[in-house]
N, C-alpha and C. Protein backbone atom coordinates (compact mmCIF):
# COMPACT_ATOMS: atom_id res chain seq x y z
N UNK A 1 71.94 6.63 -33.54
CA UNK A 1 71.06 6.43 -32.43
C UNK A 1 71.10 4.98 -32.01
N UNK A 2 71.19 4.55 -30.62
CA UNK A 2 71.00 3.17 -30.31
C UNK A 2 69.60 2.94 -30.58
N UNK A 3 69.91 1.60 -30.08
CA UNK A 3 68.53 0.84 -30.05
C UNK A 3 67.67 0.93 -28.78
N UNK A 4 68.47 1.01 -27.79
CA UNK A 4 67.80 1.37 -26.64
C UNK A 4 66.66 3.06 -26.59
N UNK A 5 67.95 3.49 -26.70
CA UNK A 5 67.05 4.99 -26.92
C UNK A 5 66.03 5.12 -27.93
N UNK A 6 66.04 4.22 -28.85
CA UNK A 6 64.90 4.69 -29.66
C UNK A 6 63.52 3.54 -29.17
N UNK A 7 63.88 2.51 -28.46
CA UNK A 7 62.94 2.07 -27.54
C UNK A 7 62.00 2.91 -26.51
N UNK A 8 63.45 3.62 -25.68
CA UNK A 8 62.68 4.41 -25.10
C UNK A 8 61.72 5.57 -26.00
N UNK A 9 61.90 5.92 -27.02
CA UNK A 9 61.27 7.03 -27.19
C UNK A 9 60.00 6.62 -28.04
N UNK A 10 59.93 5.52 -28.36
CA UNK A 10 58.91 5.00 -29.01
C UNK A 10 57.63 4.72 -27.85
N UNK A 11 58.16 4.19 -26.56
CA UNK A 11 57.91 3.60 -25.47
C UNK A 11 56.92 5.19 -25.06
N UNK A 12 57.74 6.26 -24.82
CA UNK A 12 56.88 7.20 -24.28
C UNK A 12 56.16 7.93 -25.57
N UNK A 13 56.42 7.59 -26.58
CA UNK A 13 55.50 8.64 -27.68
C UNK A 13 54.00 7.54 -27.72
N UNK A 14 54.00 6.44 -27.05
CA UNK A 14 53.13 5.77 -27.40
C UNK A 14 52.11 5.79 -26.32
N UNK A 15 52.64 5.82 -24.95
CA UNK A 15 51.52 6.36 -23.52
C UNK A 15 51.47 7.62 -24.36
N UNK A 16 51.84 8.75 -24.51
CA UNK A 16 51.34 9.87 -24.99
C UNK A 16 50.24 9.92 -26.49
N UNK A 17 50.53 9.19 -26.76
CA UNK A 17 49.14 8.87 -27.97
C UNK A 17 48.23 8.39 -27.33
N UNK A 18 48.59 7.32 -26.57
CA UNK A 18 47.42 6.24 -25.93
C UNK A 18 47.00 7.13 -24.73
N UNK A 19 47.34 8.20 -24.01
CA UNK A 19 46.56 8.85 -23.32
C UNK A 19 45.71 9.73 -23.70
N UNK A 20 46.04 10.52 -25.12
CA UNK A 20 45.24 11.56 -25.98
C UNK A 20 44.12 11.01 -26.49
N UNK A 21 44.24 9.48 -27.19
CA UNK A 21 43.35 8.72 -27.67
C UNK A 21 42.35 8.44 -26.64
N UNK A 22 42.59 8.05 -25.51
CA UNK A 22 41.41 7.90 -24.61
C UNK A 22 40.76 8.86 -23.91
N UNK A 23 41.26 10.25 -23.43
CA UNK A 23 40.92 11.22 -23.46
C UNK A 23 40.00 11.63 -24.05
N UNK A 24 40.41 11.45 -25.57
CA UNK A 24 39.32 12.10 -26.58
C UNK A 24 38.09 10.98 -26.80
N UNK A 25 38.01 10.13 -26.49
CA UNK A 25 37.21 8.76 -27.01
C UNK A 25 36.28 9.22 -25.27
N UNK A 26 36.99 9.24 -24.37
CA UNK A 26 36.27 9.82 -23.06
C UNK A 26 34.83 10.87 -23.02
N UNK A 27 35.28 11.73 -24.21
CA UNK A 27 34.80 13.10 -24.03
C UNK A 27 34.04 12.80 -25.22
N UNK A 28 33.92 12.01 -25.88
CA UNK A 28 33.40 11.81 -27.14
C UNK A 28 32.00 11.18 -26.69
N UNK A 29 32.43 10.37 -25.78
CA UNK A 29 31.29 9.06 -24.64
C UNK A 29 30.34 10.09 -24.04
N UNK A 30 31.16 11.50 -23.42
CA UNK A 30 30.47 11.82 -22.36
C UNK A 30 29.47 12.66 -23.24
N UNK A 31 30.09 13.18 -24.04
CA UNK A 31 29.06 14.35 -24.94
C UNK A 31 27.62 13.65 -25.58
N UNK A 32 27.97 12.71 -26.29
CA UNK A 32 27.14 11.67 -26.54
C UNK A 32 25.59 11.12 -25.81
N UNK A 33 26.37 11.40 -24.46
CA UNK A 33 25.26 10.54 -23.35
C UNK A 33 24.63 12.19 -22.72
N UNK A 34 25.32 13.11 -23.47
CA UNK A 34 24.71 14.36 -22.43
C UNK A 34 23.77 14.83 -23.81
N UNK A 35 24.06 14.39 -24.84
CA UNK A 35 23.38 14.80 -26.24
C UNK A 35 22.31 13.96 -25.68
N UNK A 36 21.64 13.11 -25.59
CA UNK A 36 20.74 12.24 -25.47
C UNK A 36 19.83 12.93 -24.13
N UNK A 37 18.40 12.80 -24.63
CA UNK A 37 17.71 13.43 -23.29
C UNK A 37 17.39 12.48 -22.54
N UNK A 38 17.77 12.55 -21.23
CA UNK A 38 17.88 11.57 -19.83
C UNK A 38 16.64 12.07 -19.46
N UNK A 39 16.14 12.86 -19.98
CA UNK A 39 14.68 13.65 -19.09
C UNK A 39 13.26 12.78 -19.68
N UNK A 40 13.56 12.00 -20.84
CA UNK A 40 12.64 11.08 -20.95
C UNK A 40 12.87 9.59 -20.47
N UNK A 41 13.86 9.31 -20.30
CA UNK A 41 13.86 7.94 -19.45
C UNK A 41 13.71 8.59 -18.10
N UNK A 42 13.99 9.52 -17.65
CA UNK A 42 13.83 9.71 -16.38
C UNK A 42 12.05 9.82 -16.01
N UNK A 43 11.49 10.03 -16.99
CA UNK A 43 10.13 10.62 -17.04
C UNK A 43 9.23 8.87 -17.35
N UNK A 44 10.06 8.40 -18.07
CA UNK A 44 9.28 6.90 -17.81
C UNK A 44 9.28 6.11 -16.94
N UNK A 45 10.72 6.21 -16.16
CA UNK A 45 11.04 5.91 -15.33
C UNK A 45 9.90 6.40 -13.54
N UNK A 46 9.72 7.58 -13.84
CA UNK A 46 8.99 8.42 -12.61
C UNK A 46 7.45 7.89 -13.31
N UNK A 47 7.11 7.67 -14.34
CA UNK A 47 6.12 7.50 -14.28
C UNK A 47 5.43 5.86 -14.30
N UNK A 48 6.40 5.17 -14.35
CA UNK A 48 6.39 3.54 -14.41
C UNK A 48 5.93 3.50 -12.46
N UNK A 49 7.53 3.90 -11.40
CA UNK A 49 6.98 4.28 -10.49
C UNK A 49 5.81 4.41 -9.52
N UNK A 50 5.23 5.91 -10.35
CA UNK A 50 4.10 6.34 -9.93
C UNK A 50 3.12 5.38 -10.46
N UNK A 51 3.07 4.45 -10.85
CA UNK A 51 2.10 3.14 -11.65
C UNK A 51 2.29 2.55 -10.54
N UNK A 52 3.26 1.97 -10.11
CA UNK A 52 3.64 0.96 -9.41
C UNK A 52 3.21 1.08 -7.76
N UNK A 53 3.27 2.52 -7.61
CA UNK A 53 3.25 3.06 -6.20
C UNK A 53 1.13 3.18 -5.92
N UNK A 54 0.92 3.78 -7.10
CA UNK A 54 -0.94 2.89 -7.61
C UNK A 54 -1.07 1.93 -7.14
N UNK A 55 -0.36 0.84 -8.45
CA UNK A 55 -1.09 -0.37 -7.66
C UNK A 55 -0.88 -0.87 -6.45
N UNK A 56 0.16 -0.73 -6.01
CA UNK A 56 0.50 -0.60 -4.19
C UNK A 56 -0.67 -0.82 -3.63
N UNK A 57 -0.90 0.56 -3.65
CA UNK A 57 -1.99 1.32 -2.95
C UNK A 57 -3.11 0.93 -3.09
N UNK A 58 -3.89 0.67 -4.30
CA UNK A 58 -4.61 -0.06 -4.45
C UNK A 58 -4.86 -1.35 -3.85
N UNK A 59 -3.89 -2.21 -4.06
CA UNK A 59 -3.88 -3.19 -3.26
C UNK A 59 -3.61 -3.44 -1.77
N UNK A 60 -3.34 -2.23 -1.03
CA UNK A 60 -3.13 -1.93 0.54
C UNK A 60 -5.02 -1.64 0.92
N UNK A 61 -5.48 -0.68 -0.11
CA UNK A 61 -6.66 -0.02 0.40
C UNK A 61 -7.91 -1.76 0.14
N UNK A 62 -7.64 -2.35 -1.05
CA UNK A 62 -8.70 -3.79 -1.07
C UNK A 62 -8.20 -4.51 -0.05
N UNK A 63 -6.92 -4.66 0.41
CA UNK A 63 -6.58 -5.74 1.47
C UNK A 63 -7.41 -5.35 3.23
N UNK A 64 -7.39 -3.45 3.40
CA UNK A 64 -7.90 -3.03 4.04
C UNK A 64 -9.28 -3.30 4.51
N UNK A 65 -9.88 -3.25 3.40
CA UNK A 65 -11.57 -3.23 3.05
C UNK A 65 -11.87 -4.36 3.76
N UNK A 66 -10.94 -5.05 2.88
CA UNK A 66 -11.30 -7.29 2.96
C UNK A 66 -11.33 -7.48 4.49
N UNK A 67 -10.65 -6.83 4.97
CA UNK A 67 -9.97 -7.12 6.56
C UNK A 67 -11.05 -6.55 7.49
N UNK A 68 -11.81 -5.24 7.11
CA UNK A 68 -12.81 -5.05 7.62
C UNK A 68 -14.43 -5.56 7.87
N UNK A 69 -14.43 -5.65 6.41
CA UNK A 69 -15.40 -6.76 6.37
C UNK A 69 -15.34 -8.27 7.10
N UNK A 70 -14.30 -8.85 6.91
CA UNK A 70 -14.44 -9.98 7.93
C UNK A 70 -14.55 -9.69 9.28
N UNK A 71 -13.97 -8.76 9.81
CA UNK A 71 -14.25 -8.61 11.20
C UNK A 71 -15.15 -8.11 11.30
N UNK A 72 -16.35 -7.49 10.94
CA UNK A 72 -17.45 -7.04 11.26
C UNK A 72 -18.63 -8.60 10.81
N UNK A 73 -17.95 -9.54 9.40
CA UNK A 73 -18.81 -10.77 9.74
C UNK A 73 -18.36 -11.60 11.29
N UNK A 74 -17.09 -11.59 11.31
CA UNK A 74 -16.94 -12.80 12.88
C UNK A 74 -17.58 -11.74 13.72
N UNK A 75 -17.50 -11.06 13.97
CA UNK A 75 -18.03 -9.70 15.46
C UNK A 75 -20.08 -10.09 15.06
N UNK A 76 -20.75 -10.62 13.84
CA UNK A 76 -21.66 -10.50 13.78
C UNK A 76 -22.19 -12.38 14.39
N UNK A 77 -21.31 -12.69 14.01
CA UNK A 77 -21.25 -14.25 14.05
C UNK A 77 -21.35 -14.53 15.36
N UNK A 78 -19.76 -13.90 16.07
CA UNK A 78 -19.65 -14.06 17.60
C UNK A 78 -21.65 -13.72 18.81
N UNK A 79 -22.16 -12.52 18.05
CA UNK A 79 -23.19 -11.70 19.05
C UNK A 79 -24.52 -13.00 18.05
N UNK A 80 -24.46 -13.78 16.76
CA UNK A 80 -24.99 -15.17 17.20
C UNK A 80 -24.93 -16.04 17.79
N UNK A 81 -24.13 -16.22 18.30
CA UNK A 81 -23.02 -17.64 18.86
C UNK A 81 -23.65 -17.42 20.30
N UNK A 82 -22.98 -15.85 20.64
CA UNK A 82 -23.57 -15.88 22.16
C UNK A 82 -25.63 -15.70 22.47
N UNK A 83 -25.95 -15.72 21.55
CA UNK A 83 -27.25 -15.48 21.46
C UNK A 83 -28.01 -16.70 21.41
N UNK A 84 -27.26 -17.67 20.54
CA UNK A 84 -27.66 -19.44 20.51
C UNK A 84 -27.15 -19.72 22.04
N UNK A 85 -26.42 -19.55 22.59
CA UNK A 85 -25.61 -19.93 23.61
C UNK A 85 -26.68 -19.74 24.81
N UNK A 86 -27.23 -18.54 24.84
CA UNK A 86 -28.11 -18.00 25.84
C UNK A 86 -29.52 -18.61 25.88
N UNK A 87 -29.88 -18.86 24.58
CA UNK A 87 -31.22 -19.40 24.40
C UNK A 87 -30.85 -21.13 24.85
N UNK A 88 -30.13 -21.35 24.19
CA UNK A 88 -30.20 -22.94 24.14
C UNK A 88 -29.62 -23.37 25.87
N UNK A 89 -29.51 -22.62 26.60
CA UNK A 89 -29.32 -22.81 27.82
C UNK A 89 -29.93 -22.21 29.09
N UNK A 90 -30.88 -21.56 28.15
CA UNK A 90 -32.57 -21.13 28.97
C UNK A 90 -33.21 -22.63 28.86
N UNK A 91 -33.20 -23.24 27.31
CA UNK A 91 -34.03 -24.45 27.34
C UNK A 91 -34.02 -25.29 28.27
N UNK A 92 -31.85 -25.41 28.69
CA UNK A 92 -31.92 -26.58 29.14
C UNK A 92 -32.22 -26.24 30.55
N UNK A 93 -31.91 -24.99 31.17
CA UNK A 93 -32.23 -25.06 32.72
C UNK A 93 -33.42 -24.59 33.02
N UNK A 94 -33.57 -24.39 34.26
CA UNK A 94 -35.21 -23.71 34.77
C UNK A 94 -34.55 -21.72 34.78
N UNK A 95 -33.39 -21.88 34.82
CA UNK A 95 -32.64 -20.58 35.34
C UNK A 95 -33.09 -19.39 33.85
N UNK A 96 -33.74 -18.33 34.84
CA UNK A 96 -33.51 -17.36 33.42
C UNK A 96 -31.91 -16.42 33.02
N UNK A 97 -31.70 -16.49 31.96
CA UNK A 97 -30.38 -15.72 31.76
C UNK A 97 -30.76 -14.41 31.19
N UNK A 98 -30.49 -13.55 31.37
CA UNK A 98 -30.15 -11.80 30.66
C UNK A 98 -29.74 -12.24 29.62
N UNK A 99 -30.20 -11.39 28.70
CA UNK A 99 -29.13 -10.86 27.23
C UNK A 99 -27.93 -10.34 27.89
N UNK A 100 -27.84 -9.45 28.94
CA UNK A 100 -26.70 -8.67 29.22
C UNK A 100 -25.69 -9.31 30.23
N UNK A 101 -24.57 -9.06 29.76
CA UNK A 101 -23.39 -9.25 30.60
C UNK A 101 -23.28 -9.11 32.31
N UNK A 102 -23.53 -10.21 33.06
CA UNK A 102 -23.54 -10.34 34.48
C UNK A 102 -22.51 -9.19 34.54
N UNK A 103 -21.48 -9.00 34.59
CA UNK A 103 -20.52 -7.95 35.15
C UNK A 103 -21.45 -6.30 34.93
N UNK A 104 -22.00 -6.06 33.80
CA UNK A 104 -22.53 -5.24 33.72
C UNK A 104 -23.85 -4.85 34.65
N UNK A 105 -24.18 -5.68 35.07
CA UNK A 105 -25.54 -5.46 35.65
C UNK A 105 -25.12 -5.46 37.35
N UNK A 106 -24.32 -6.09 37.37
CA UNK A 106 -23.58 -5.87 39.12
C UNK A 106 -22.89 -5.17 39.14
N UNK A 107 -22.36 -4.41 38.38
CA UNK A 107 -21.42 -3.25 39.04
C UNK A 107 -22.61 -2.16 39.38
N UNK A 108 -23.91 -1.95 38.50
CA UNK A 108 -24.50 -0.79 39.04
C UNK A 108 -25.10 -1.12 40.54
N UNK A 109 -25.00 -1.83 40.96
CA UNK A 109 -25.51 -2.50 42.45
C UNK A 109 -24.98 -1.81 43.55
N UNK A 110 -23.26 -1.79 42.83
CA UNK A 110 -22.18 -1.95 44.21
C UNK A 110 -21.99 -0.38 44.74
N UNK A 111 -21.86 -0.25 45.42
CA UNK A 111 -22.07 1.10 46.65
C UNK A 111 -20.86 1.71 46.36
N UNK A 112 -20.39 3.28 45.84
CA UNK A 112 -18.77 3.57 46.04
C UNK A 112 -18.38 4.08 47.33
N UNK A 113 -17.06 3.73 47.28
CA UNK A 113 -16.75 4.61 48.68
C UNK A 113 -15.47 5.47 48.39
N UNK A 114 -15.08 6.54 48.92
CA UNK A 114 -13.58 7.44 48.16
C UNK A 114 -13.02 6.43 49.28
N UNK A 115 -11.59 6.63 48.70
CA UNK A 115 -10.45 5.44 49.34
C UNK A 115 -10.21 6.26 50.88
N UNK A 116 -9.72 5.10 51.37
CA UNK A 116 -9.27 5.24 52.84
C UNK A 116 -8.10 5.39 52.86
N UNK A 117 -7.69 6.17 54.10
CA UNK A 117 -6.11 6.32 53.80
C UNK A 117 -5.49 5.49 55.53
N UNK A 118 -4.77 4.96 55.07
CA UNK A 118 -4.74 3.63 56.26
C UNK A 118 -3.04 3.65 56.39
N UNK A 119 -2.81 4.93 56.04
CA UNK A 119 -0.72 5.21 56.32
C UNK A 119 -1.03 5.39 58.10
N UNK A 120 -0.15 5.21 58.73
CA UNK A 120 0.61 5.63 60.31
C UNK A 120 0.89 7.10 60.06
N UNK A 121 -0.02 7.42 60.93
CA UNK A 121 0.31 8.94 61.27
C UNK A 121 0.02 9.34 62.58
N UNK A 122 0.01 10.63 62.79
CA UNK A 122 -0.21 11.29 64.45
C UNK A 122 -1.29 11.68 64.13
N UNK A 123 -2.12 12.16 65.27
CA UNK A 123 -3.38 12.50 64.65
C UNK A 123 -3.32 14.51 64.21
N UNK A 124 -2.41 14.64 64.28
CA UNK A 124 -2.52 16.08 63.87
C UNK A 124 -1.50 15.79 62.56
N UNK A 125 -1.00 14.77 61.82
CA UNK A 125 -0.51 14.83 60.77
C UNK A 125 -1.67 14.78 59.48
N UNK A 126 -1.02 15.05 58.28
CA UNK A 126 -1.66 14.79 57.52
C UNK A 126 -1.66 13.14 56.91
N UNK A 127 -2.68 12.68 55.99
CA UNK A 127 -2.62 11.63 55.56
C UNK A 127 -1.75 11.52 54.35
N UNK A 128 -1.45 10.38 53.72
CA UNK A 128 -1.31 10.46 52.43
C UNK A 128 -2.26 10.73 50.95
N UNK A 129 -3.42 10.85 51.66
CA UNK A 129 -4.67 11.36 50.27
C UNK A 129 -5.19 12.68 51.09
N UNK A 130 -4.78 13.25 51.74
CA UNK A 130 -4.70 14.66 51.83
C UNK A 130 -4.50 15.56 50.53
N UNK A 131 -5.07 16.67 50.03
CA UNK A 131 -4.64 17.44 49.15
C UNK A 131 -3.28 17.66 49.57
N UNK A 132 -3.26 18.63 50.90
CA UNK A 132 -1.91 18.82 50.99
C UNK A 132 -0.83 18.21 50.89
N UNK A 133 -1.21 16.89 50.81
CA UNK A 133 0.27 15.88 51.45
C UNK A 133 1.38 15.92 50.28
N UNK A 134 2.87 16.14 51.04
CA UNK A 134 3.95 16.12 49.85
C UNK A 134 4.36 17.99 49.41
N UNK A 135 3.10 18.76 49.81
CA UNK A 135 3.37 20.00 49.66
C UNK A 135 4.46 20.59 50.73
N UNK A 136 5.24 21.85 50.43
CA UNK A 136 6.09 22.36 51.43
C UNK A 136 5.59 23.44 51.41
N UNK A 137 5.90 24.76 52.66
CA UNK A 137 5.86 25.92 52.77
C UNK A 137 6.27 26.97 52.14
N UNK A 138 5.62 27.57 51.34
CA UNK A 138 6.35 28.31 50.24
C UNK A 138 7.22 29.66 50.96
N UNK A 139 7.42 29.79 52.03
CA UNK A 139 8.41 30.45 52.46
C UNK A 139 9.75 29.76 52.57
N UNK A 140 10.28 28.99 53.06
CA UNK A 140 11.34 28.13 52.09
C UNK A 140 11.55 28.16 50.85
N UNK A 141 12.87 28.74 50.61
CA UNK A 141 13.02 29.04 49.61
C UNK A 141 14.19 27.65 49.08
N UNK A 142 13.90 28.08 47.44
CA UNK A 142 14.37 26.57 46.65
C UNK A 142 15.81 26.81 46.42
N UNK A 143 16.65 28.23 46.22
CA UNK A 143 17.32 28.68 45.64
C UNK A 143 18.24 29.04 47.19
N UNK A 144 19.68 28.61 46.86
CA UNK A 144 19.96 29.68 48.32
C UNK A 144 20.51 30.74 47.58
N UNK A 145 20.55 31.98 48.67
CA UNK A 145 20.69 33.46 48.41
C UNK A 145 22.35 33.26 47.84
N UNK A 146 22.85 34.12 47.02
CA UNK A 146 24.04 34.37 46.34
C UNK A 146 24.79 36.03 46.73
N UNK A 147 25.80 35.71 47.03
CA UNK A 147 26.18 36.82 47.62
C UNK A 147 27.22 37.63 46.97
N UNK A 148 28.42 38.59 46.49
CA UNK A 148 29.11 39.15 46.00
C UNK A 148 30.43 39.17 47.33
């Protein structure tokens, strides 16, 4: 036998070991990790989580609270502010002021009127605040007729 050829054959008997060997070392790994129950790390895991997703929440619903409460102190603060504001400027003028909001007390004053309709028309047309206006004759039809 040369030397070459027995290179080669050493050469391929040895990928053929070294592929069986890892193969089996493969399946050895996988059995191993499937022997082992994943259903309790998975279960600490879901339940670490569900801890985490708590305190979240917890801390969304106190940040909530906190946020409410201050705005109901400034909203209480503000209806002092305007209340010092009103008094301390009765003192200084002869003028009496309302508690209530000028806009509020003049709108019930003002007279309504329904709108005017002020488009160019004929006098036998309609307006634009007409019910009718924009309507068509429902004998006109939308569809044209189709024939064979």
């Amino acid at each position: 036998m040369n030397l070459e050829e027995f290179n080669v054959i050493v050469f391929i008997t040895g990928i053929i070991v070294g592929a069986i060997a890892t193969y089996s070392i493969k399946n050895l790994l996988t059995k191993s990790n499937i022997k082992q129950p994943d259903t309790t790390s998975n279960l600490v895991t879901m339940k670490s989580l569900q801890q985490e997703l708590d305190n979240k929440q917890v801390i969304i619903d106190n940040f909530f609270a906190d946020s409410n409460e201050q705005i109901l102190m400034v909203e209480k603060r503000l209806a002092e502010l305007k209340s010092n504001l009103a008094s301390n400027a009765s003192q200084l003028s002869n003028v009496k002021m309302d508690s209530a909001p000028a806009s509020q007390a003049n709108d019930e004053n003002i007279p309504t009127e329904p709108p005017r309709d002020y488009a160019l028309k004929q006098a036998q047309d309609q307006g634009m605040l007409s019910e009718a206006f924009g309507l068509k004759d429902s004998e006109i039809e939308l569809e044209p007729k189709r024939s064979i």
